[in-house]
C-alpha atoms as a PDB file:
ATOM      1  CA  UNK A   1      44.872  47.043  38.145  1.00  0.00           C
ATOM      2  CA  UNK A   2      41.418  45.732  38.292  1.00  0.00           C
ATOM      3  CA  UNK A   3      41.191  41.875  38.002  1.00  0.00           C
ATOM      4  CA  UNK A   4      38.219  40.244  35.855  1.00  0.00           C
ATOM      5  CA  UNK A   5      36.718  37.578  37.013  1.00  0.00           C
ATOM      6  CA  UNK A   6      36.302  34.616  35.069  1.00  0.00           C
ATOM      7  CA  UNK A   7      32.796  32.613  35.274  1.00  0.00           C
ATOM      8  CA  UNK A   8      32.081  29.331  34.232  1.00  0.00           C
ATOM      9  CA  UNK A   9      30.008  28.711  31.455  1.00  0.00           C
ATOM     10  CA  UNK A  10      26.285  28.625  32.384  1.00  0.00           C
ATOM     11  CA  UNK A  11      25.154  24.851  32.903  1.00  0.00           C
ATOM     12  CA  UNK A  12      22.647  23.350  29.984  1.00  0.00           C
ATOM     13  CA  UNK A  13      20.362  21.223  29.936  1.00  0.00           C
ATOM     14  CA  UNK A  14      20.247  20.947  25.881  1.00  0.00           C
ATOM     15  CA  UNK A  15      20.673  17.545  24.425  1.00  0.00           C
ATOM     16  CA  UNK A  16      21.721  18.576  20.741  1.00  0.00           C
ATOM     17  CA  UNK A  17      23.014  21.391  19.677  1.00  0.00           C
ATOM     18  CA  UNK A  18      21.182  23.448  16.154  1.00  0.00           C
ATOM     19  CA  UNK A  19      23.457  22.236  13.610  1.00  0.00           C
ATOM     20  CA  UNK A  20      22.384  18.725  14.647  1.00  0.00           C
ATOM     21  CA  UNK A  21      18.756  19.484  14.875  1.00  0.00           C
ATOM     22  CA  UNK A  22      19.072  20.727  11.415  1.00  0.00           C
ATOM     23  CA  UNK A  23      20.173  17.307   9.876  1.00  0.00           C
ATOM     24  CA  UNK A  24      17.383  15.794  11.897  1.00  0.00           C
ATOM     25  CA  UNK A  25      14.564  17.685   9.972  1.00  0.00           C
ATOM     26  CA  UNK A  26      16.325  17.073   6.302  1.00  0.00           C
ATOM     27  CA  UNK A  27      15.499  14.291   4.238  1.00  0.00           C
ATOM     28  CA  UNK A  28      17.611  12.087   5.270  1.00  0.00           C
ATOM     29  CA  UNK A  29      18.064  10.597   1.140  1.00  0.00           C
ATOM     30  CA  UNK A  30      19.357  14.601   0.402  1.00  0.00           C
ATOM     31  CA  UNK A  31      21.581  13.695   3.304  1.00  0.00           C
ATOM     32  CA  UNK A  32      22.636  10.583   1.836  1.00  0.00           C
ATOM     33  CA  UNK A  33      23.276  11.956  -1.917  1.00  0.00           C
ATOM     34  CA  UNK A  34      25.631  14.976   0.233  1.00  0.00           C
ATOM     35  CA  UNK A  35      27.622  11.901   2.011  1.00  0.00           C
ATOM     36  CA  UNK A  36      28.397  10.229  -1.485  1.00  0.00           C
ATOM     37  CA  UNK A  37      28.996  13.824  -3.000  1.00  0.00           C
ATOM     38  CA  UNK A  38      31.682  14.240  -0.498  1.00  0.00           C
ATOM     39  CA  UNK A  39      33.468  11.136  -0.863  1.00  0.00           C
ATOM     40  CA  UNK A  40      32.004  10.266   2.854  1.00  0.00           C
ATOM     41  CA  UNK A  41      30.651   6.317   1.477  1.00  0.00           C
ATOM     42  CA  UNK A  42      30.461   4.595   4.958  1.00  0.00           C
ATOM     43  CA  UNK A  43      28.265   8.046   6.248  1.00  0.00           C
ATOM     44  CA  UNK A  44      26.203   7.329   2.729  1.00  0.00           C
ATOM     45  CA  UNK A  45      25.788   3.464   3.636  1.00  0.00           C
ATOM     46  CA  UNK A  46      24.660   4.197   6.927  1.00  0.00           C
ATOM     47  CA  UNK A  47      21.608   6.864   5.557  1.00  0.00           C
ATOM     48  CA  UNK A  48      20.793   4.339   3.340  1.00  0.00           C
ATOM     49  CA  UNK A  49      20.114   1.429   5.915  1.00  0.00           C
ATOM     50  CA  UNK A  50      18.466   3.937   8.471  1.00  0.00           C
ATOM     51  CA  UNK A  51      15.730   5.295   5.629  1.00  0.00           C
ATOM     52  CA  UNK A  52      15.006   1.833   4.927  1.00  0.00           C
ATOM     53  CA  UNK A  53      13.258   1.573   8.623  1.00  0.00           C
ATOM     54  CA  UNK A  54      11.966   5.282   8.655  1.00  0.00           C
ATOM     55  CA  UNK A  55       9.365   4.326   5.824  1.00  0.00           C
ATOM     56  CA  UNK A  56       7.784   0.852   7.482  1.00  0.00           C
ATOM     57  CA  UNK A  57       7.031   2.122  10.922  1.00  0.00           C
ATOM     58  CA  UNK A  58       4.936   4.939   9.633  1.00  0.00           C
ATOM     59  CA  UNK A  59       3.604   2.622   7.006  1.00  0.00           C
ATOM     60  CA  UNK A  60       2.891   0.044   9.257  1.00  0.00           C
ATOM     61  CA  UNK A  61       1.321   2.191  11.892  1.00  0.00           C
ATOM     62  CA  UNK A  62      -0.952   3.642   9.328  1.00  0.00           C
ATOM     63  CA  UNK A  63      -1.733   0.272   7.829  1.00  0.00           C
ATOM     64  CA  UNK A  64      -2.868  -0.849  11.136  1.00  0.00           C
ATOM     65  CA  UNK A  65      -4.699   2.305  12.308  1.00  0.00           C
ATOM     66  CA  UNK A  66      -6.946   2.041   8.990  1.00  0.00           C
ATOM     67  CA  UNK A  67      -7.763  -2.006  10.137  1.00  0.00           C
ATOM     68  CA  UNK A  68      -8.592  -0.276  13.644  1.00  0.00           C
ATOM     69  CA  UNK A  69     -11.133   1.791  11.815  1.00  0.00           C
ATOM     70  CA  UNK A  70     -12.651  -1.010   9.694  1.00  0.00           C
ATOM     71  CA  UNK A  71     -12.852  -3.349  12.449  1.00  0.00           C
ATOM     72  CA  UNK A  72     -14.884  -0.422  14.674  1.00  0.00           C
ATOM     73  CA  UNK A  73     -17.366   0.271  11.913  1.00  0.00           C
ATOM     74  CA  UNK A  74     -18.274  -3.509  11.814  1.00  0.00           C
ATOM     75  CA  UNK A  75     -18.729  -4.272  14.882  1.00  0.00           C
ATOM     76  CA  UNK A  76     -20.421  -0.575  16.296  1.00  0.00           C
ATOM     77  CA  UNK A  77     -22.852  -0.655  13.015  1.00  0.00           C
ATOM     78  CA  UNK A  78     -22.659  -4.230  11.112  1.00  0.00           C
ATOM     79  CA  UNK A  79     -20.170  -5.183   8.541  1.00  0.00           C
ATOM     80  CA  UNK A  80     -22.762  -3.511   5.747  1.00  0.00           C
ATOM     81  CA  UNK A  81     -21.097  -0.316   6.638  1.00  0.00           C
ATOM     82  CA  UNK A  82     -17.559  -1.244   6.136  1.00  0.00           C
ATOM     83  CA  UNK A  83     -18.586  -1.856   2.389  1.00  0.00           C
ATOM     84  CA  UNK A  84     -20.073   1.640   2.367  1.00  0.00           C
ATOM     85  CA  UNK A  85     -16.854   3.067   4.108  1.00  0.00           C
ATOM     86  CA  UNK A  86     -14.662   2.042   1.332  1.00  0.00           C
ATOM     87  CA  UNK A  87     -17.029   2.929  -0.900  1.00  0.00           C
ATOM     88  CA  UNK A  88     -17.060   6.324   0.193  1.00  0.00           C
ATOM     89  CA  UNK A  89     -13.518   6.966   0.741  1.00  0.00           C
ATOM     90  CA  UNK A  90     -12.821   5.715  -2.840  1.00  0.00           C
ATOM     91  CA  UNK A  91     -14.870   7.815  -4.493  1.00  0.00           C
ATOM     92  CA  UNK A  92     -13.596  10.850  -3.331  1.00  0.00           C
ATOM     93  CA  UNK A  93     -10.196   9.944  -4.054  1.00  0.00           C
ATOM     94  CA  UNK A  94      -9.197   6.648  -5.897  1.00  0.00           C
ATOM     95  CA  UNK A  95     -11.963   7.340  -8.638  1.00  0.00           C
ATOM     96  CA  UNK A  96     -10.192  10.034 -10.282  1.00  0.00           C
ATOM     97  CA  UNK A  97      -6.977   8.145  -9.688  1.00  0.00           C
ATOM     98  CA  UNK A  98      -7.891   5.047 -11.583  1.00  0.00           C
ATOM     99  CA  UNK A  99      -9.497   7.466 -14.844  1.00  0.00           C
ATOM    100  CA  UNK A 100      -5.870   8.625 -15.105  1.00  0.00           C
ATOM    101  CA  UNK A 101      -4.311   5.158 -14.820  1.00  0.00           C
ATOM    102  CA  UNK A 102      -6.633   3.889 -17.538  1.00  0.00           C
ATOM    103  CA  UNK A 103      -5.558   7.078 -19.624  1.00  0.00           C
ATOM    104  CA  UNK A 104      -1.875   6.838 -19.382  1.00  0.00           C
ATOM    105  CA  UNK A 105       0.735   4.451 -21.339  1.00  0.00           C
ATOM    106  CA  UNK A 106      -0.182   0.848 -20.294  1.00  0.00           C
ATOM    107  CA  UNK A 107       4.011   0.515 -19.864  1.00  0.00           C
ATOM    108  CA  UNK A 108       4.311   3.007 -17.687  1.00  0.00           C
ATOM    109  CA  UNK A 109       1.791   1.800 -15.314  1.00  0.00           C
ATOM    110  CA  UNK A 110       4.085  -1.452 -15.139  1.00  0.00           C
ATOM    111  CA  UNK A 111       6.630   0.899 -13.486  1.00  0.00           C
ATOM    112  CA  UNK A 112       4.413   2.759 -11.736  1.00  0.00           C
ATOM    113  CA  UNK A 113       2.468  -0.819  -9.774  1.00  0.00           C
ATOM    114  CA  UNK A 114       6.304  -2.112  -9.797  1.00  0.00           C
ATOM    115  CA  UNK A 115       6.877   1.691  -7.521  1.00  0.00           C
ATOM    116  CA  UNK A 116       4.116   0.765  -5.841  1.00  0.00           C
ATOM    117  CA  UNK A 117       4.589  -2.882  -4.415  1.00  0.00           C
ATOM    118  CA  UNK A 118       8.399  -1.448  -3.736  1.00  0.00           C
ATOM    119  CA  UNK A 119       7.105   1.103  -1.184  1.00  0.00           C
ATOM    120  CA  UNK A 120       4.357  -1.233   0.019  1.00  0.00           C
ATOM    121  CA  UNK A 121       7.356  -3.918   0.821  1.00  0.00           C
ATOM    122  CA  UNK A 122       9.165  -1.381   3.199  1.00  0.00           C
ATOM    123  CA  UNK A 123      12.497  -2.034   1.690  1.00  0.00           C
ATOM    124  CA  UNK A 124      11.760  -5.710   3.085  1.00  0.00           C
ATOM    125  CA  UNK A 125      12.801  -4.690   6.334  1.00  0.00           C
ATOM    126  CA  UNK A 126      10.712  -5.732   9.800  1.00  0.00           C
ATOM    127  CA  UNK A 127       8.923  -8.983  11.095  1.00  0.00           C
ATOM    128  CA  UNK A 128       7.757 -10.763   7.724  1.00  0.00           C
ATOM    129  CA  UNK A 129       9.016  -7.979   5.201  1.00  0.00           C
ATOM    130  CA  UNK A 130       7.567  -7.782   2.159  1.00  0.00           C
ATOM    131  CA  UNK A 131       8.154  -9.331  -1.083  1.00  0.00           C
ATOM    132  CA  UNK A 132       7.078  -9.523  -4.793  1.00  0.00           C
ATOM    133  CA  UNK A 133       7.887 -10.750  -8.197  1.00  0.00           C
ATOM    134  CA  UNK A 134       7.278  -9.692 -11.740  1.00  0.00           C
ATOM    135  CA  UNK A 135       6.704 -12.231 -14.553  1.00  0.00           C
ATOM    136  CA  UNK A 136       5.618 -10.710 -17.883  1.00  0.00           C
ATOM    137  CA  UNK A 137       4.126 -13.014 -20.862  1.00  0.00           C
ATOM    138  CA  UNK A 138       2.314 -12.259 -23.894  1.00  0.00           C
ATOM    139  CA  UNK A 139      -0.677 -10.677 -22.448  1.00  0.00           C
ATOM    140  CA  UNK A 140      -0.092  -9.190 -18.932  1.00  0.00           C
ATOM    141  CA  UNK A 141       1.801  -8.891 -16.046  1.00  0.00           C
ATOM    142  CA  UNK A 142       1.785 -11.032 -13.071  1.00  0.00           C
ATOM    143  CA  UNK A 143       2.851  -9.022  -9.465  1.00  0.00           C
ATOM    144  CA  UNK A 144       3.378 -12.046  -7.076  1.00  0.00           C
ATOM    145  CA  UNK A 145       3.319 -10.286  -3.448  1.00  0.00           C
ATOM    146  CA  UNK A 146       4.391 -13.366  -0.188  1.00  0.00           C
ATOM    147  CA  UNK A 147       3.392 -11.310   1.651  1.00  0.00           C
ATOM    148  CA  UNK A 148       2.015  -9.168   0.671  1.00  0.00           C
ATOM    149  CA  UNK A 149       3.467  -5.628   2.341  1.00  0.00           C
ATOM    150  CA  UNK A 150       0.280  -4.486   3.913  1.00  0.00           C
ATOM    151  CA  UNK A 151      -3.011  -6.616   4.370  1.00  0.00           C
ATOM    152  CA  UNK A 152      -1.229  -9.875   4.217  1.00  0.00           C
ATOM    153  CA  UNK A 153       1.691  -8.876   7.262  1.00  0.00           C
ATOM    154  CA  UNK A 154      -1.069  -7.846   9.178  1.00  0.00           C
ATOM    155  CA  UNK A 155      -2.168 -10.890   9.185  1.00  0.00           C
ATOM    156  CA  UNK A 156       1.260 -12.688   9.336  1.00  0.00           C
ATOM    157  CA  UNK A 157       2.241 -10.425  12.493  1.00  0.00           C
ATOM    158  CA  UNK A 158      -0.863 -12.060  14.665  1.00  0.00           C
ATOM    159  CA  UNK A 159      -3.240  -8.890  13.813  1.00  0.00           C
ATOM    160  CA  UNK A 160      -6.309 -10.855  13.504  1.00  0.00           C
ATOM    161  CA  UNK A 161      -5.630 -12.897  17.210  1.00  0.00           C
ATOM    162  CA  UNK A 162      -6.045 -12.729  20.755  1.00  0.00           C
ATOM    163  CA  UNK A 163      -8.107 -10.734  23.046  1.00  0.00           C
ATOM    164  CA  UNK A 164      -7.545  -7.509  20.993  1.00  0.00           C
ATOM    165  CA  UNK A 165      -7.994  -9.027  17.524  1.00  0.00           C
ATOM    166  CA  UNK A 166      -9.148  -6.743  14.583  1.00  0.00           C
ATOM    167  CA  UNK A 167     -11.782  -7.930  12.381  1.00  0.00           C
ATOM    168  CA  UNK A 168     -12.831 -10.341   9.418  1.00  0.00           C
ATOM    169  CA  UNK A 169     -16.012 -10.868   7.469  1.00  0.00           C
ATOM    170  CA  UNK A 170     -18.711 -12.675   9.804  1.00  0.00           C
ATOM    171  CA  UNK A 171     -20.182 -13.320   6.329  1.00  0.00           C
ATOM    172  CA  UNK A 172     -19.182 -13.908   2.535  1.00  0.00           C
ATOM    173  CA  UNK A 173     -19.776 -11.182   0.374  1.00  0.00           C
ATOM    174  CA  UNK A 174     -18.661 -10.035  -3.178  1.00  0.00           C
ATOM    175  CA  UNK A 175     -16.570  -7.861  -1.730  1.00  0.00           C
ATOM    176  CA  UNK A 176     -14.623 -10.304   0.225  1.00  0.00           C
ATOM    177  CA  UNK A 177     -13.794 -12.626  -2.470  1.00  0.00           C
ATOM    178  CA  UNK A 178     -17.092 -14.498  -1.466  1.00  0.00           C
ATOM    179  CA  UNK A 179     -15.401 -15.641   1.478  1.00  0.00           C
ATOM    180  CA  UNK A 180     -16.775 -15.585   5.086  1.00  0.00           C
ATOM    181  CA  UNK A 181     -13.658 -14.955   7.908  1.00  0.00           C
ATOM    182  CA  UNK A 182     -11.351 -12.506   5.401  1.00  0.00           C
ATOM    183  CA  UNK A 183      -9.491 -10.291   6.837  1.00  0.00           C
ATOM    184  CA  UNK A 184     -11.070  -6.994   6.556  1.00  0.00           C
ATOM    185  CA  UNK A 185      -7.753  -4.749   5.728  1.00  0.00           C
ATOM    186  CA  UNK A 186      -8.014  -6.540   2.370  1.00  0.00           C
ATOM    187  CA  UNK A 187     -11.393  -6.455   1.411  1.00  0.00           C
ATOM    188  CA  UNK A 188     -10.495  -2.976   0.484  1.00  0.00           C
ATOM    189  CA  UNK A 189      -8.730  -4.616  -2.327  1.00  0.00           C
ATOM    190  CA  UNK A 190     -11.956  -5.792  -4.304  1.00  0.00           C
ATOM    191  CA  UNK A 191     -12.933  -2.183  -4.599  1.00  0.00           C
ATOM    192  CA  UNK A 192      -9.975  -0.587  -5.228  1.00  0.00           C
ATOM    193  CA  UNK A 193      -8.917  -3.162  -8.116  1.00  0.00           C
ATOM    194  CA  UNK A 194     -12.542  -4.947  -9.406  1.00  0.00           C
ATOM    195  CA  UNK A 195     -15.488  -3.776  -7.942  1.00  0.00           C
ATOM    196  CA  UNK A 196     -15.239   0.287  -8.404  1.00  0.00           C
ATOM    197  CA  UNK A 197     -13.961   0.722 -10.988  1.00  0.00           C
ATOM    198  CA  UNK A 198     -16.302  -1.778 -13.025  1.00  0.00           C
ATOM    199  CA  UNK A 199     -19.063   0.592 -11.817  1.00  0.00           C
ATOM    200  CA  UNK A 200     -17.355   4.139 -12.645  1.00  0.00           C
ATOM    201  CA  UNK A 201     -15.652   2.616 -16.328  1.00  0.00           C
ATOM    202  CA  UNK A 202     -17.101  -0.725 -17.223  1.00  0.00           C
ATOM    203  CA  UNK A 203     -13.397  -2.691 -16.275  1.00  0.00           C
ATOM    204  CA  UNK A 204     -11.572  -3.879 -13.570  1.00  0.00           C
ATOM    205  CA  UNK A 205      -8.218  -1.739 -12.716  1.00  0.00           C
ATOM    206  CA  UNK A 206      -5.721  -4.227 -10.944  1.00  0.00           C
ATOM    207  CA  UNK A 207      -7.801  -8.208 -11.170  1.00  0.00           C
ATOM    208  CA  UNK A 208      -6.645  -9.899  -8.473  1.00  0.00           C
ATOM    209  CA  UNK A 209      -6.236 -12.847  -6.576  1.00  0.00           C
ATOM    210  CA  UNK A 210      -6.098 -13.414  -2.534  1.00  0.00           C
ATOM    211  CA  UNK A 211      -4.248 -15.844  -0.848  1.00  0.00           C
ATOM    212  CA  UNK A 212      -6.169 -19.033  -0.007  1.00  0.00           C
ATOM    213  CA  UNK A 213      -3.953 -19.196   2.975  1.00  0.00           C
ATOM    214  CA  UNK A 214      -2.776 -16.094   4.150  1.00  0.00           C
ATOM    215  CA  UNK A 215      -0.015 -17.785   6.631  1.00  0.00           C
ATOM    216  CA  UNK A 216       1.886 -18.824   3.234  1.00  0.00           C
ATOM    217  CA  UNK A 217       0.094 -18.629  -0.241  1.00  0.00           C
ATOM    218  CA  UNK A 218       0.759 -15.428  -2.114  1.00  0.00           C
ATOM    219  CA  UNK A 219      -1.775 -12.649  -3.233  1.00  0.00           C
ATOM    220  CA  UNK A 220      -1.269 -12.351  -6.670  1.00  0.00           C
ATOM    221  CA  UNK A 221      -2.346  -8.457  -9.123  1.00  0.00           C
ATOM    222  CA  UNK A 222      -2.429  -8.225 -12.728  1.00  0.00           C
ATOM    223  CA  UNK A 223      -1.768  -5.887 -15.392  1.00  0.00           C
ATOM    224  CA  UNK A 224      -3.112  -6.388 -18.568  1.00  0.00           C
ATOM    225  CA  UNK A 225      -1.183  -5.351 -21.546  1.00  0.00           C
ATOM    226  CA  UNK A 226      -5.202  -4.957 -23.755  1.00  0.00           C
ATOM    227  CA  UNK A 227      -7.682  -4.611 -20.887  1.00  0.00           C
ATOM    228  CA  UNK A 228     -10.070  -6.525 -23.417  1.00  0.00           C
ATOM    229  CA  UNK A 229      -7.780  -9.458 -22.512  1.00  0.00           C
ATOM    230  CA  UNK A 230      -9.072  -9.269 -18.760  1.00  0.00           C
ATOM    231  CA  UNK A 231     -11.049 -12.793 -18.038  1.00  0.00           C
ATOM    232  CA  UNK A 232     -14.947 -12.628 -17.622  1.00  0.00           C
ATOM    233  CA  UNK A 233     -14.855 -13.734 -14.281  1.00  0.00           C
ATOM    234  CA  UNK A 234     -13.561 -10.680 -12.274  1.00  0.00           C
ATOM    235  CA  UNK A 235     -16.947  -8.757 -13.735  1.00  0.00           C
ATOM    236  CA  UNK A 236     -18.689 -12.350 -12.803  1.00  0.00           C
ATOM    237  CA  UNK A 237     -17.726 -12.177  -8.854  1.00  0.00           C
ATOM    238  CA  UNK A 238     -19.606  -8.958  -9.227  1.00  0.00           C
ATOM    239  CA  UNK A 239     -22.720  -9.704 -10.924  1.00  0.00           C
ATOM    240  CA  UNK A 240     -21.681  -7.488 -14.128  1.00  0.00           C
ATOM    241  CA  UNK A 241     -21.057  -9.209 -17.473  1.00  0.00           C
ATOM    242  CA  UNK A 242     -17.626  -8.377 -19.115  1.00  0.00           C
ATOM    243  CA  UNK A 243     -18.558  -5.980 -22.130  1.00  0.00           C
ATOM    244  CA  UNK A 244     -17.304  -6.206 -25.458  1.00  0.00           C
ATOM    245  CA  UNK A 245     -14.882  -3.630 -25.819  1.00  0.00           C
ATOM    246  CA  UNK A 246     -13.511  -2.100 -22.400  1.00  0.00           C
ATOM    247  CA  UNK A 247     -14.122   1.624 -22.422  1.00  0.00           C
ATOM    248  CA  UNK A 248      -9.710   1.646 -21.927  1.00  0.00           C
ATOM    249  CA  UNK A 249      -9.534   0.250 -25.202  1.00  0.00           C
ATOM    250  CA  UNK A 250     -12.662   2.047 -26.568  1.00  0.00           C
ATOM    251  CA  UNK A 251     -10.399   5.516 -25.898  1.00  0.00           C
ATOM    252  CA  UNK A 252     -10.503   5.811 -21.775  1.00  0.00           C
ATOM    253  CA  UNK A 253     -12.111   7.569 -19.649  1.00  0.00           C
ATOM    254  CA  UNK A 254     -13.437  11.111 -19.402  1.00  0.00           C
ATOM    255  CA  UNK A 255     -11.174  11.539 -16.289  1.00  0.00           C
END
């Protein structure tokens, strides 16, 4: 009788095996809502806190990648051309966006900023998380962000200092709030809210306010429950006059 000899099983050098790849490429909330369907509430709690950090490093890497840019086209060209960046970016993109916004239900936009401001926040996780409020009175809505989840933790996190500082204005300009040394992540604010969207459809989107000091005063959005309610002066910064009748109350946009 022949004997059969037994081998060892060839060594590996794999760290996970494919069933654990697999979870690694799924969503990890589908992941989360299968832990709770199984009765599995610790494994659901644990998902939960994890996604919470997923989200801000990407966000925070991109944040700071698109400051990187800015801060290259000011000082390779002049500071002129960062206005022109945004300008161009935004009107490939964000123009269309804000026609729908000014065509949809004014409420549901509430939700929609409130969405927003959540995902800009990061699920206040990371060195000076993000935070906002809400306050609603008779005529708008008030989004308080300290700090703000974006431009103003840049700043907070020491962006704009030491030897490899990003950039801020070296001038005031209308698009910096009239304000020489802003930081230049947020000047893409006075196009995205005031600026652009006074030129495409005669009104400001989101008015805002900046912090005076961006170490601890908040930057502070509005939403306006009647657009016609929007005070003169965010067309004034500009140079435009506020019209009679916005074209959101007029019947919107041809967007």
């Amino acid at each position: 009788m022949t004997s059969i000899e037994q081998h060892p099983p060839a060594p590996t050098n794999r760290w996970f095996d494919p069933v654990e790849l697999g979870q690694m490429s799924r969503p990890t909330m589908d992941r989360a809502i299968e832990a709770i369907d199984r009765g599995d509430l610790a494994e659901a709690r644990n998902l939960c806190s994890a996604m919470r950090h997923e989200w801000r490093y990407l966000h925070d890497l991109m944040a700071e990648q698109l400051l990187g840019l800015v801060t290259f086209i000011q000082e390779r060209f002049g500071e002129n051309y960062v206005a022109e960046a945004w300008t161009s970016s935004m009107e490939r993109g964000w123009r269309a966006d804000v026609g729908k916004i000014l065509n949809a239900d004014r409420r549901e936009i509430v939700k929609s900023l409130a969405a927003t401001w959540r995902a800009h926040s990061t699920s206040g996780v990371g060195p000076h998380p993000g935070a906002f409020t809400i306050v609603e009175d008779d005529e708008k809505f008030t989004f308080t962000m300290n700090p703000c989840g974006s431009g103003q933790r840049l700043w907070r996190r020491g962006r704009y200092e030491g030897p490899n500082a990003y950039g801020v204005t070296q001038e005031a300009h209308d698009w910096s709030y009239g304000r020489e040394g802003f930081p230049l992540y947020c000047t893409h604010c006075t196009f995205m809210n005031e600026s652009l969207p006074i030129r495409w459809y005669g009104a400001p989107l989101y008015p805002s306010d900046p912090p005076e000091n961006f170490d601890h005063d908040p930057c502070v959005w509005y939403w306006y429950k009647n657009p016609d309610d929007i005070p003169a002066r965010h067309w004034e910064r500009y140079g435009a006059t506020k019209p009679a009748v916005s074209p959101a109350t007029a019947g919107g946009t041809d967007e």
